[in-house]
C-alpha atoms as a PDB file:
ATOM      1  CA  UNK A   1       0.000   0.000   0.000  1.00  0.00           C
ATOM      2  CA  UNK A   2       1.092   3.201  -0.795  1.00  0.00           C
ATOM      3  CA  UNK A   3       1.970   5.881   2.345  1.00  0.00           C
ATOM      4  CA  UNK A   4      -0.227   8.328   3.544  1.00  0.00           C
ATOM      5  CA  UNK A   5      -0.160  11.233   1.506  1.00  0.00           C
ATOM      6  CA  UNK A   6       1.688   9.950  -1.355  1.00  0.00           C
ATOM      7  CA  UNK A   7       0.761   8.364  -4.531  1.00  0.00           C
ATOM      8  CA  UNK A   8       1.240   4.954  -5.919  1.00  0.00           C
ATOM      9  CA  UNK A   9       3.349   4.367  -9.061  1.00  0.00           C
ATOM     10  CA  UNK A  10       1.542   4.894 -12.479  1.00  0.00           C
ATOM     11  CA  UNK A  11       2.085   1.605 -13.726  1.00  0.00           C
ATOM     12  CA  UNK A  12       0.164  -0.227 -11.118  1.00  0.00           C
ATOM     13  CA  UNK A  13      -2.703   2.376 -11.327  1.00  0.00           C
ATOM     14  CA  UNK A  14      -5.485   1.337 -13.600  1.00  0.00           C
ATOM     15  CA  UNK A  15      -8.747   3.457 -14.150  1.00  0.00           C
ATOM     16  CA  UNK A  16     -12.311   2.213 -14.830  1.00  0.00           C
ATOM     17  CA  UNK A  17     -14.569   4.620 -17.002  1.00  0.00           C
ATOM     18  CA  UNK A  18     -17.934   3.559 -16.447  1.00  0.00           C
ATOM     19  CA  UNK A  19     -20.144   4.513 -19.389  1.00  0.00           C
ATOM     20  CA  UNK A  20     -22.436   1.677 -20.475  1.00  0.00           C
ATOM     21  CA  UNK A  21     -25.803   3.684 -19.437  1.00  0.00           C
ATOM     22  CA  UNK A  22     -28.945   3.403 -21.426  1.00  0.00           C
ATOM     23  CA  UNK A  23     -29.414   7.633 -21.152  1.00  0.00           C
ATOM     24  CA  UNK A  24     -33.053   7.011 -21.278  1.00  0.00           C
ATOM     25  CA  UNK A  25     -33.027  10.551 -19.379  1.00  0.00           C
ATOM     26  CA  UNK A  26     -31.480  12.107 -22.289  1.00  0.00           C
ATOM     27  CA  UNK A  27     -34.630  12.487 -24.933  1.00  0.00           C
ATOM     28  CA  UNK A  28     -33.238  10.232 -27.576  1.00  0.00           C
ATOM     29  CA  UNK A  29     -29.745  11.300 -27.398  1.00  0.00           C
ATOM     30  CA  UNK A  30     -27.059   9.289 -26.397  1.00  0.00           C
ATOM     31  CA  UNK A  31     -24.982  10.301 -23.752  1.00  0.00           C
ATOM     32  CA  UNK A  32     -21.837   8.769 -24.216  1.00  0.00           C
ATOM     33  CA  UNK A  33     -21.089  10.176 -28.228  1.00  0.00           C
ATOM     34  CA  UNK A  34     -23.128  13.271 -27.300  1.00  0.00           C
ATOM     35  CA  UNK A  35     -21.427  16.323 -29.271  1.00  0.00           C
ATOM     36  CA  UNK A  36     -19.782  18.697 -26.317  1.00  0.00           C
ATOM     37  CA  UNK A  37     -17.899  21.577 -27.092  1.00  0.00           C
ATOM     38  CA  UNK A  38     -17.212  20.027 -30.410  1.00  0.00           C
ATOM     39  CA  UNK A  39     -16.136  16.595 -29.746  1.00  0.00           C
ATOM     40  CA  UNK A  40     -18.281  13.028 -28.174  1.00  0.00           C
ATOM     41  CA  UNK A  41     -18.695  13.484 -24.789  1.00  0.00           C
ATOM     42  CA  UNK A  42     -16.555  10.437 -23.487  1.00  0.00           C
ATOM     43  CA  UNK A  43     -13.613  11.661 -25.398  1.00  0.00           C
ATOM     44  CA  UNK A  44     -13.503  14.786 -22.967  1.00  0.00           C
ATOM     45  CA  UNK A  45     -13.295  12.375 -20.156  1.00  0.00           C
ATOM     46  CA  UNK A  46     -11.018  10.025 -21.568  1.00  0.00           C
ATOM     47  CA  UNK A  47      -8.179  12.528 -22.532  1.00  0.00           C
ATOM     48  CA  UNK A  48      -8.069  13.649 -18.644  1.00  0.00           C
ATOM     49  CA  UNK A  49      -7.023  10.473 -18.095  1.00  0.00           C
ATOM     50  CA  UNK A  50      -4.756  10.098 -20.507  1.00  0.00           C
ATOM     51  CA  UNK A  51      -2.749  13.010 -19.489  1.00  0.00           C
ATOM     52  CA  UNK A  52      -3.104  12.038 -16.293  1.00  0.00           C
ATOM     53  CA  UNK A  53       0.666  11.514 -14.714  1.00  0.00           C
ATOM     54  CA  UNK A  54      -0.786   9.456 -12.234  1.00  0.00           C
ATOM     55  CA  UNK A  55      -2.864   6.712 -14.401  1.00  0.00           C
ATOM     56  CA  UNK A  56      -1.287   3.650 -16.128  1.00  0.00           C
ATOM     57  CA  UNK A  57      -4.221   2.422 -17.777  1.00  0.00           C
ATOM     58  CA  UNK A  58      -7.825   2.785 -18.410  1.00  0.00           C
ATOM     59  CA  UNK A  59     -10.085   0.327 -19.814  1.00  0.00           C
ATOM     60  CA  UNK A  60     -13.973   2.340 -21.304  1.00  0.00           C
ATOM     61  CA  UNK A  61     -16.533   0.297 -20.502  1.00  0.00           C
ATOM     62  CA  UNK A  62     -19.853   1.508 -22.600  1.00  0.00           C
ATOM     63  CA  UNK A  63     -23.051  -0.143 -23.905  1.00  0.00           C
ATOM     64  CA  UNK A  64     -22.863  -2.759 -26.560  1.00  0.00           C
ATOM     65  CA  UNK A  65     -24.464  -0.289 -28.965  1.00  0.00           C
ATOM     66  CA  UNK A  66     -21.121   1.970 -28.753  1.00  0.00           C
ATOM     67  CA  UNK A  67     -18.345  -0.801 -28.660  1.00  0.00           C
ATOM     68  CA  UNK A  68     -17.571  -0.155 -32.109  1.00  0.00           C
ATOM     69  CA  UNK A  69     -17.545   3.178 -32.127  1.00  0.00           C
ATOM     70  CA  UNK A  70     -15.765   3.838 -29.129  1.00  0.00           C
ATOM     71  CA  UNK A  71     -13.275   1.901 -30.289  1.00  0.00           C
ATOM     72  CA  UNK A  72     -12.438   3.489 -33.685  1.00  0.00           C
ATOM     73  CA  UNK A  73     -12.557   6.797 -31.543  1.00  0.00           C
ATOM     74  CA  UNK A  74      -9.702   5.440 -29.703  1.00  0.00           C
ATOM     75  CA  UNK A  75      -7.891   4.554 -32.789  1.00  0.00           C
ATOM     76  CA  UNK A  76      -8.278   7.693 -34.099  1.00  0.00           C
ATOM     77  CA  UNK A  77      -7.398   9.355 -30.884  1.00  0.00           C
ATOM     78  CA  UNK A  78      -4.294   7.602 -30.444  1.00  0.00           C
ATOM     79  CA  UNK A  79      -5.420   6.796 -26.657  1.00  0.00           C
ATOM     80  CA  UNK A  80      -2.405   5.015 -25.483  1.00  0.00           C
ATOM     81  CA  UNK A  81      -3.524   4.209 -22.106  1.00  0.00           C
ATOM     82  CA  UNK A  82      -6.934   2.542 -23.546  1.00  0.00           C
ATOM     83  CA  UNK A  83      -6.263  -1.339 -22.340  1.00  0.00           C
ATOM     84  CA  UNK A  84      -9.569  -2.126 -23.646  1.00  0.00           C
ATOM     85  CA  UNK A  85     -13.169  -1.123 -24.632  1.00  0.00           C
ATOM     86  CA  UNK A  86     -15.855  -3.664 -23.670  1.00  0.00           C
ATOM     87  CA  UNK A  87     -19.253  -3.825 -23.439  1.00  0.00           C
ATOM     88  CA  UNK A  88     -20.780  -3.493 -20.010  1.00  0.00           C
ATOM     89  CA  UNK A  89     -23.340  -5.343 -17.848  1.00  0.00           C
ATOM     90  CA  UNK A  90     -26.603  -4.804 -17.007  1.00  0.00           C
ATOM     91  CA  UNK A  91     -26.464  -3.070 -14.036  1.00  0.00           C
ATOM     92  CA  UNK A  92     -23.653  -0.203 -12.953  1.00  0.00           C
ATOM     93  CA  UNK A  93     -21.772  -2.660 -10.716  1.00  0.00           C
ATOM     94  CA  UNK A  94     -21.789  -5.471 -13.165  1.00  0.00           C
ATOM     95  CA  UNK A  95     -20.048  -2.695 -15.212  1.00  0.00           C
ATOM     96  CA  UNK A  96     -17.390  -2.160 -12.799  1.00  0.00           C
ATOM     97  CA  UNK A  97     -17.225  -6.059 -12.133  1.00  0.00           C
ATOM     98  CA  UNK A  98     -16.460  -6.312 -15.448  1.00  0.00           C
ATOM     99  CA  UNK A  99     -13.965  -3.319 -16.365  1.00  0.00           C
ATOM    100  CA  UNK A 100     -12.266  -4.775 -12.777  1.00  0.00           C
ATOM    101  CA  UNK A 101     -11.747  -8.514 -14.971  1.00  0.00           C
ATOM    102  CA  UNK A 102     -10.554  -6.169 -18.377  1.00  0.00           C
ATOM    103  CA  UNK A 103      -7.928  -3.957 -16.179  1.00  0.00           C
ATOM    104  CA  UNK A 104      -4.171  -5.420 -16.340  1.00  0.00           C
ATOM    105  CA  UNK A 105      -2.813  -6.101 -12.982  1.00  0.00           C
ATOM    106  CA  UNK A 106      -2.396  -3.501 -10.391  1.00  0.00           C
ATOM    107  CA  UNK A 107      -2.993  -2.386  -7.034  1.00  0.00           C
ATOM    108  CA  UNK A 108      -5.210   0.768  -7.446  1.00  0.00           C
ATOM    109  CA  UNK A 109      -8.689   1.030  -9.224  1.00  0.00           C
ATOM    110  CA  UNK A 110      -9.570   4.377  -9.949  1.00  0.00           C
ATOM    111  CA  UNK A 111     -13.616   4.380 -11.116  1.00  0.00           C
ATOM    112  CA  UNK A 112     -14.906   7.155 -12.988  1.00  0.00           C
ATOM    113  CA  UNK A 113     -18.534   8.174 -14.474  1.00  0.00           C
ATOM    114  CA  UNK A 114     -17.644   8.852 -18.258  1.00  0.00           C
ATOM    115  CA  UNK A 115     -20.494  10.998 -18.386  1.00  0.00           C
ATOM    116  CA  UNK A 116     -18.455  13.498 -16.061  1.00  0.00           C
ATOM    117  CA  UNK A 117     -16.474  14.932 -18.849  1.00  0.00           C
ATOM    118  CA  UNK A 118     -14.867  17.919 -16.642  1.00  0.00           C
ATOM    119  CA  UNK A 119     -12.905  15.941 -14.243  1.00  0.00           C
ATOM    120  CA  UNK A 120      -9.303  16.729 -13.792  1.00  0.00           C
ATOM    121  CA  UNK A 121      -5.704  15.092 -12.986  1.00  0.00           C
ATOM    122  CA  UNK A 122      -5.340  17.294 -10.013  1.00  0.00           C
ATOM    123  CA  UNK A 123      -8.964  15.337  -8.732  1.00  0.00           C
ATOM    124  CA  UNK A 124      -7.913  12.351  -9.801  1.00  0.00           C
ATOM    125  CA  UNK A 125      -4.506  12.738  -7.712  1.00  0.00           C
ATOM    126  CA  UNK A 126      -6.398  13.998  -4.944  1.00  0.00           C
ATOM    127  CA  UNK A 127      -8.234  11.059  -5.226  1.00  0.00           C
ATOM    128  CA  UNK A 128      -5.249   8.449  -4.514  1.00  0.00           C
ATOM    129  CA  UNK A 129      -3.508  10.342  -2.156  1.00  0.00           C
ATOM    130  CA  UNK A 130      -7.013  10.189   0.533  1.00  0.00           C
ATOM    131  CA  UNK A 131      -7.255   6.195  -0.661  1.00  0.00           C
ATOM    132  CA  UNK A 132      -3.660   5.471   0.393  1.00  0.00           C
ATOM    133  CA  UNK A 133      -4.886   6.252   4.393  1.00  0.00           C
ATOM    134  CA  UNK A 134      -7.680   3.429   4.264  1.00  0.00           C
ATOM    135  CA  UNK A 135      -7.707   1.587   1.005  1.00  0.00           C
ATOM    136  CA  UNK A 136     -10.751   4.188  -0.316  1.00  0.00           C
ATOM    137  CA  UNK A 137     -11.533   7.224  -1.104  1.00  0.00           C
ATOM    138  CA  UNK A 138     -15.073   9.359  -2.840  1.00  0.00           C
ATOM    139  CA  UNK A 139     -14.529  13.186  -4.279  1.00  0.00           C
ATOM    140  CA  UNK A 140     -17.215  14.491  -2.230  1.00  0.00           C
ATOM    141  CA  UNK A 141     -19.366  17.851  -2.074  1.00  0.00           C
ATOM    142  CA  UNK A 142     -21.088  18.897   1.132  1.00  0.00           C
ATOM    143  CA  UNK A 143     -24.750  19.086   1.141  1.00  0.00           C
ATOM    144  CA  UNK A 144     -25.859  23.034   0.404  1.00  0.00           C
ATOM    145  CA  UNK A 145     -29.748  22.894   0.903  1.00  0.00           C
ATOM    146  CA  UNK A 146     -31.661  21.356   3.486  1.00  0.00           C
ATOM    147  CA  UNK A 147     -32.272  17.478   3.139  1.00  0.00           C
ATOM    148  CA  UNK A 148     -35.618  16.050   4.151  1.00  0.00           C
ATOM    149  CA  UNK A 149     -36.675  12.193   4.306  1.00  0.00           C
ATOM    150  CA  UNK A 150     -39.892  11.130   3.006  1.00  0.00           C
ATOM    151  CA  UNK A 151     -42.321   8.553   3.207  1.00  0.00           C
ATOM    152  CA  UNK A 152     -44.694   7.311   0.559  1.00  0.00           C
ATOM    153  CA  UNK A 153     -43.566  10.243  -1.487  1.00  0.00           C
ATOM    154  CA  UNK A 154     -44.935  12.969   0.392  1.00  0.00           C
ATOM    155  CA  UNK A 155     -45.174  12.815   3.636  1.00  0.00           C
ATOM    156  CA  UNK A 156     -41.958  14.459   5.435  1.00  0.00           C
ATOM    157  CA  UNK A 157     -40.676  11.611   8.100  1.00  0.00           C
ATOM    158  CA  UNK A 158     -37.394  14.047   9.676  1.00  0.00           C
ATOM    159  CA  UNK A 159     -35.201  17.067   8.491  1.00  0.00           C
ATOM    160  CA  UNK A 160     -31.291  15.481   8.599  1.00  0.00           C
ATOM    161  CA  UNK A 161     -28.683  17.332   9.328  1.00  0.00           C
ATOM    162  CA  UNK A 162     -26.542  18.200   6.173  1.00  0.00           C
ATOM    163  CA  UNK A 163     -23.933  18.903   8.204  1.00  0.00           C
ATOM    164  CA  UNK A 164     -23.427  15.422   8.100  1.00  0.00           C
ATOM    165  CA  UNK A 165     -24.349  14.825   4.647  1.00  0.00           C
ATOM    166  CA  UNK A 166     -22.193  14.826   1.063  1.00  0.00           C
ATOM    167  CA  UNK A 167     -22.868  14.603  -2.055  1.00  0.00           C
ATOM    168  CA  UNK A 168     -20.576  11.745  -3.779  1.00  0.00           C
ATOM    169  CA  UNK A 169     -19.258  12.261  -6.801  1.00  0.00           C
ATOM    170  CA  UNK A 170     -16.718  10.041  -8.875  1.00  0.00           C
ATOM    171  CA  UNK A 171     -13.769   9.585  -8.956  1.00  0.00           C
ATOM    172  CA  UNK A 172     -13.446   7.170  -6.597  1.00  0.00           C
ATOM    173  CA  UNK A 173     -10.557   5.215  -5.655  1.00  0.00           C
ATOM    174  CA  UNK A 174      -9.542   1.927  -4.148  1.00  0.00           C
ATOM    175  CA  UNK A 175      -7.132  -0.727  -3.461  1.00  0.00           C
ATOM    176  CA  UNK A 176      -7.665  -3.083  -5.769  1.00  0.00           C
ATOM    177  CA  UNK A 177      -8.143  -6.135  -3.328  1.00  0.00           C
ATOM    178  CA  UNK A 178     -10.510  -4.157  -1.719  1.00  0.00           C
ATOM    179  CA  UNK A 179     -12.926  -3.385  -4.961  1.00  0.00           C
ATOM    180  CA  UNK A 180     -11.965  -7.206  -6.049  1.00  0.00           C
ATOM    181  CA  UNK A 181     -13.027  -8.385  -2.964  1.00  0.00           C
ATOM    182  CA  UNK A 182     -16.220  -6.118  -2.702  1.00  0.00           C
ATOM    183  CA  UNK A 183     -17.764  -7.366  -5.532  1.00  0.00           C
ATOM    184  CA  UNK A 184     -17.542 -10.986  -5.193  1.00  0.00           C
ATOM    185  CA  UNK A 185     -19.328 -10.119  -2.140  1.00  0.00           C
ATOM    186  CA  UNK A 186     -21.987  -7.580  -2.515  1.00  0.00           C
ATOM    187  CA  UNK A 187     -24.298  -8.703  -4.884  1.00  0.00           C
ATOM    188  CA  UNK A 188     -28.099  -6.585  -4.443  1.00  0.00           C
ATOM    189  CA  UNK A 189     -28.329  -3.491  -6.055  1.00  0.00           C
ATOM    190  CA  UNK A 190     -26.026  -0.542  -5.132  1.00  0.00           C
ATOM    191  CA  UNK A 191     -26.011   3.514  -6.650  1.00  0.00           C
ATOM    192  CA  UNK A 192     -21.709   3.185  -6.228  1.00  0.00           C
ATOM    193  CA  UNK A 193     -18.453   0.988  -5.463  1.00  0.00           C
ATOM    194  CA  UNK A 194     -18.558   2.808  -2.233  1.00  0.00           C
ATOM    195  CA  UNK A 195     -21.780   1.365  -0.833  1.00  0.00           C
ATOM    196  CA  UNK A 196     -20.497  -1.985  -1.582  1.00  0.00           C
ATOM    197  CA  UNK A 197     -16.540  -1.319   0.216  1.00  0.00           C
ATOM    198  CA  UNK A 198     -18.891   0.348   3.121  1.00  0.00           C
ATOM    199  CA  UNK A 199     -20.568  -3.224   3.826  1.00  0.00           C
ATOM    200  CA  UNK A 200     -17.378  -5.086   3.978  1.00  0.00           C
ATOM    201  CA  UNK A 201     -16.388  -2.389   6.919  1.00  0.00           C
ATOM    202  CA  UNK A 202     -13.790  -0.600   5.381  1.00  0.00           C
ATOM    203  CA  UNK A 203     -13.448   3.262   6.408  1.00  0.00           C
ATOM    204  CA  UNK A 204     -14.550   5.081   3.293  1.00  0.00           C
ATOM    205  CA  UNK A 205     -12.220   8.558   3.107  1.00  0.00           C
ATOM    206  CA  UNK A 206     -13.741  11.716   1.621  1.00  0.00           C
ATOM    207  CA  UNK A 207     -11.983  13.989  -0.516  1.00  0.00           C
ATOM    208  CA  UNK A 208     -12.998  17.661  -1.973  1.00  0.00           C
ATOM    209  CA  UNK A 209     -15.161  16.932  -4.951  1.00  0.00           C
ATOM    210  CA  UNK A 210     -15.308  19.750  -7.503  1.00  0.00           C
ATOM    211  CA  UNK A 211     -18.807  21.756  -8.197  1.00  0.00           C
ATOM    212  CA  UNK A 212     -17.930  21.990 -12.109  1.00  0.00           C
ATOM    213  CA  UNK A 213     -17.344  18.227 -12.074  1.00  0.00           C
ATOM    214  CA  UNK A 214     -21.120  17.679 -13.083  1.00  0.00           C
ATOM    215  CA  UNK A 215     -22.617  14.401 -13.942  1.00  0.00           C
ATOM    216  CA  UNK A 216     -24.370  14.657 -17.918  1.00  0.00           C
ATOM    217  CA  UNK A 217     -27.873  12.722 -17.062  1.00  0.00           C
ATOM    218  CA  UNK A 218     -30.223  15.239 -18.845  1.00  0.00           C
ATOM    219  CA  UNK A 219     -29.977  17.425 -22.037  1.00  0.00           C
ATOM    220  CA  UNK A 220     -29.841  20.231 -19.876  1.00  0.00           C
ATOM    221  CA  UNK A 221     -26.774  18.748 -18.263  1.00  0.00           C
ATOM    222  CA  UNK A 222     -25.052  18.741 -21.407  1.00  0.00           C
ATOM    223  CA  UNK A 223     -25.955  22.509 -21.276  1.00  0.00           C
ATOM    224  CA  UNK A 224     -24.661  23.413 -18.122  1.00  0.00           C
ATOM    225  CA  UNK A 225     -21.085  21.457 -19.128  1.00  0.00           C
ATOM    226  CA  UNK A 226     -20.782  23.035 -22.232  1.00  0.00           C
ATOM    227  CA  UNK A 227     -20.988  26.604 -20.266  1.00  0.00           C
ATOM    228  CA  UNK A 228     -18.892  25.172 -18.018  1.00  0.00           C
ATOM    229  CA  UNK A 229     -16.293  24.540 -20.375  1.00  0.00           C
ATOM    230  CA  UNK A 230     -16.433  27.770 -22.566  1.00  0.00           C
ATOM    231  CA  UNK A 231     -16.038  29.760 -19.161  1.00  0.00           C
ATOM    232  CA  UNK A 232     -13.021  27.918 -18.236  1.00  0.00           C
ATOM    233  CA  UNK A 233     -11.413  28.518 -21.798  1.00  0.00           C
ATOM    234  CA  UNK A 234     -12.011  32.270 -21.493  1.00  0.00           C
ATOM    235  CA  UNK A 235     -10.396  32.241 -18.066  1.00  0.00           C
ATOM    236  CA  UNK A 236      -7.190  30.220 -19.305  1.00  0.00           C
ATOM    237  CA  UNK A 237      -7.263  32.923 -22.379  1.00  0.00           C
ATOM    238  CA  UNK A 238      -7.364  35.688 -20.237  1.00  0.00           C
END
């Protein structure tokens, strides 16, 4: 395991981008070859990581329909780091259960939402430097509006205190053995890795998600990423 604080070498650093979604929330479109800011959407994401100092290899894991696509995009794009592109399962963690069979060996798993096209290498970094402490690690955002649970849909059961909420995001990060080991074990449905690492009883770290690190779900989405991107071109051309 790699020290506190420090991060593990490249080469035994593998990355999982998880985009085999059936964007049934995006009117038709589909998510994954999107156009944004010019290029498909996944490309955006994939290029962080392949500038990434930190990241040895990635494998794209996307819906059957895009396999063939998504892989003459990567021969077009030169992506070195691309180990593979396969098709993914049926449900998000059979996804990652399968990218985690496609990776070449390593010690770190770094899991990614391809439809989160503005992450970064310093988030990434930030991301396996809180891992090395516990064996995991979720960017997180804390909770800015007041969180209320319901019952049957409307009826208000208790206010929480979002003070002790987040908002995950991805990346998230993990010792390999740990991820490995989490899904052989967890098998009902989860929303991420992390719920399935938390039910083995491994301490989950947080780290400082990013607000313009937004997930693309909705055409509106796509929007608000676009914007995002255009703004932060005008600031590096200022």
């Amino acid at each position: 395991m790699a020290a506190a604080g420090s991060l593990p070498d490249p080469r035994r650093v593998g990355a999982i981008i998880a985009s085999a979604g059936a964007s049934s929330r995006m009117g038709g479109l589909d998510k994954t070859l999107a156009p944004l800011a010019g290029e498909p959407l996944i490309a955006r994401t994939v290029e962080v990581f392949e500038r990434s100092p930190n990241v040895g290899s990635v494998v794209l894991m996307v819906a059957e329909r895009n396999v063939e696509a998504v892989r003459k995009l990567a021969a077009e794009r030169g992506w070195a780091k691309v180990a593979g592109v396969c098709p993914g399962g049926e449900r998000r963690q059979d996804t990652v259960r399968l990218g985690l069979a496609a990776l070449p060996e390593g010690d770190w798993v770094v899991v990614h939402d391809g439809a989160r096209p503005l992450v970064d290498a310093a988030l990434i970094a930030a991301g396996l430097a809180a891992a090395a402490a516990t064996g995991a690690a979720v960017a997180a955002l804390p909770a800015a509006e007041t969180i209320k649970r319901v019952a049957g849909g409307a009826r208000v059961v208790e206010t929480l205190d979002r003070g002790e909420l987040v908002i995950a995001q991805t990346p998230q990060v993990f010792r390999r053995d740990v991820l490995e080991r989490a899904h052989r074990e967890v098998t009902d449905d989860v929303t991420d890795d992390a719920a399935m690492v938390e039910r083995l009883g491994v301490e989950v770290r947080i780290f400082p998600g990013d607000p313009a690190n937004v997930k693309v779900t909705t055409p509106s989405d796509l929007a608000v990423a676009g914007a995002l991107l255009a703004a932060a071109r005008e600031r590096a051309g200022a």
